[in-house]
Protein backbone atom coordinates (compact mmCIF):
# COMPACT_ATOMS: atom_id res chain seq x y z
CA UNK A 1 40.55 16.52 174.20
CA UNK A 2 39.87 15.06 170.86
CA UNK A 3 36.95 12.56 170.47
CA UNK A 4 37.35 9.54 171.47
CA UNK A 5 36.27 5.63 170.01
CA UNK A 6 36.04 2.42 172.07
CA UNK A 7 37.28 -0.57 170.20
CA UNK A 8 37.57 -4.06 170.77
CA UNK A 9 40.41 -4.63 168.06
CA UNK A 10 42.07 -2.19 164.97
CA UNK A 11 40.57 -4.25 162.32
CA UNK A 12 37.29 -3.19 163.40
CA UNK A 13 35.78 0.22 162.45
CA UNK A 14 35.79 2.16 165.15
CA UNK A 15 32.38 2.75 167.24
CA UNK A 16 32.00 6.03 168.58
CA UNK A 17 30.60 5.48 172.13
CA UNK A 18 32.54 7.64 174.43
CA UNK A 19 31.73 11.37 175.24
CA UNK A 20 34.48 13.68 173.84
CA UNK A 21 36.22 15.67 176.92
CA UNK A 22 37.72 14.81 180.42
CA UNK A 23 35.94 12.90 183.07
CA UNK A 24 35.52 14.21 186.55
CA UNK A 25 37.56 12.85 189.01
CA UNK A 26 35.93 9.57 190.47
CA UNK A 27 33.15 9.73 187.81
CA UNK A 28 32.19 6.48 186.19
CA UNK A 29 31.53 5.95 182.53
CA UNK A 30 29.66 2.93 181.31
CA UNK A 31 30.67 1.46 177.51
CA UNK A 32 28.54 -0.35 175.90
CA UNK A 33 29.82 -2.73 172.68
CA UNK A 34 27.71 -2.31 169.87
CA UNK A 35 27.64 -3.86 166.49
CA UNK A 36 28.19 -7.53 168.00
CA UNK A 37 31.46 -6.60 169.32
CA UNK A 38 32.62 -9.27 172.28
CA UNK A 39 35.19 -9.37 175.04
CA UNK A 40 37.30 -12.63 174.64
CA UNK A 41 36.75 -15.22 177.09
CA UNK A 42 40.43 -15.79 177.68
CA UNK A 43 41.23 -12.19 179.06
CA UNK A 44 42.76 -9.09 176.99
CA UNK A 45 43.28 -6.02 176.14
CA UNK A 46 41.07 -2.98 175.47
CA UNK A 47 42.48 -0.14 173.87
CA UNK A 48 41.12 3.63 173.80
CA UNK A 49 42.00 5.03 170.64
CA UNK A 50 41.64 9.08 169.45
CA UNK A 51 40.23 10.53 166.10
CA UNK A 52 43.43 9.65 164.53
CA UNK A 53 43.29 5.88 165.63
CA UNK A 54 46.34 6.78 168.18
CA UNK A 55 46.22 4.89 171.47
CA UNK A 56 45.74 7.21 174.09
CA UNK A 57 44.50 4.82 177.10
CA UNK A 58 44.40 0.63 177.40
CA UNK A 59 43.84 -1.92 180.26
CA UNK A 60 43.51 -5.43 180.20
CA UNK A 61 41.46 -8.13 181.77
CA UNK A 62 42.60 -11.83 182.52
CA UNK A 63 40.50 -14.98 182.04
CA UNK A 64 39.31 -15.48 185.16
CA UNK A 65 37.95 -11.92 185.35
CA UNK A 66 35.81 -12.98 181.74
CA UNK A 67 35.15 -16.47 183.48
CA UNK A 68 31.74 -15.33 184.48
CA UNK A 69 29.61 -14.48 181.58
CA UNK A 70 26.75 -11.36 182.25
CA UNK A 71 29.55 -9.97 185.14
CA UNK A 72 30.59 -6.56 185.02
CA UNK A 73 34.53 -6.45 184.74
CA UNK A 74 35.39 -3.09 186.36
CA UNK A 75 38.82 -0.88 185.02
């Protein structure tokens, strides 16, 4: 698997905070947004994007789930 970057939109550079390789099944990874990078409070999208900035995973969050500021929103 190619290395992966977490990013909270493609104008941003890209921060490399995710492991390269698979996950185990049922393991949990924990991303933390660096470089003053913030979730919108009005819900949307995350995108999971490869070494070549090619979207290889997303999900999305609505506004209630970013209603509660400090909450962890779970994928």
């Amino acid at each position: 698997m190619n290395s992966l970057s977490a990013e909270p939109n493609r104008a941003a550079p890209p921060h490399p905070a995710v492991p390269a390789g698979p996950l185990a099944p049922g393991v949990s990874l924990v991303v933390r947004l660096g470089g003053g990078a913030q979730l919108g409070n009005h819900g949307g999208e995350i995108s999971l994007l490869d070494a070549r900035r090619l979207k290889v995973d997303g999900v999305s969050y609505t506004a209630e789930q970013a209603a509660r500021e400090g909450w962890t929103v779970v994928f």
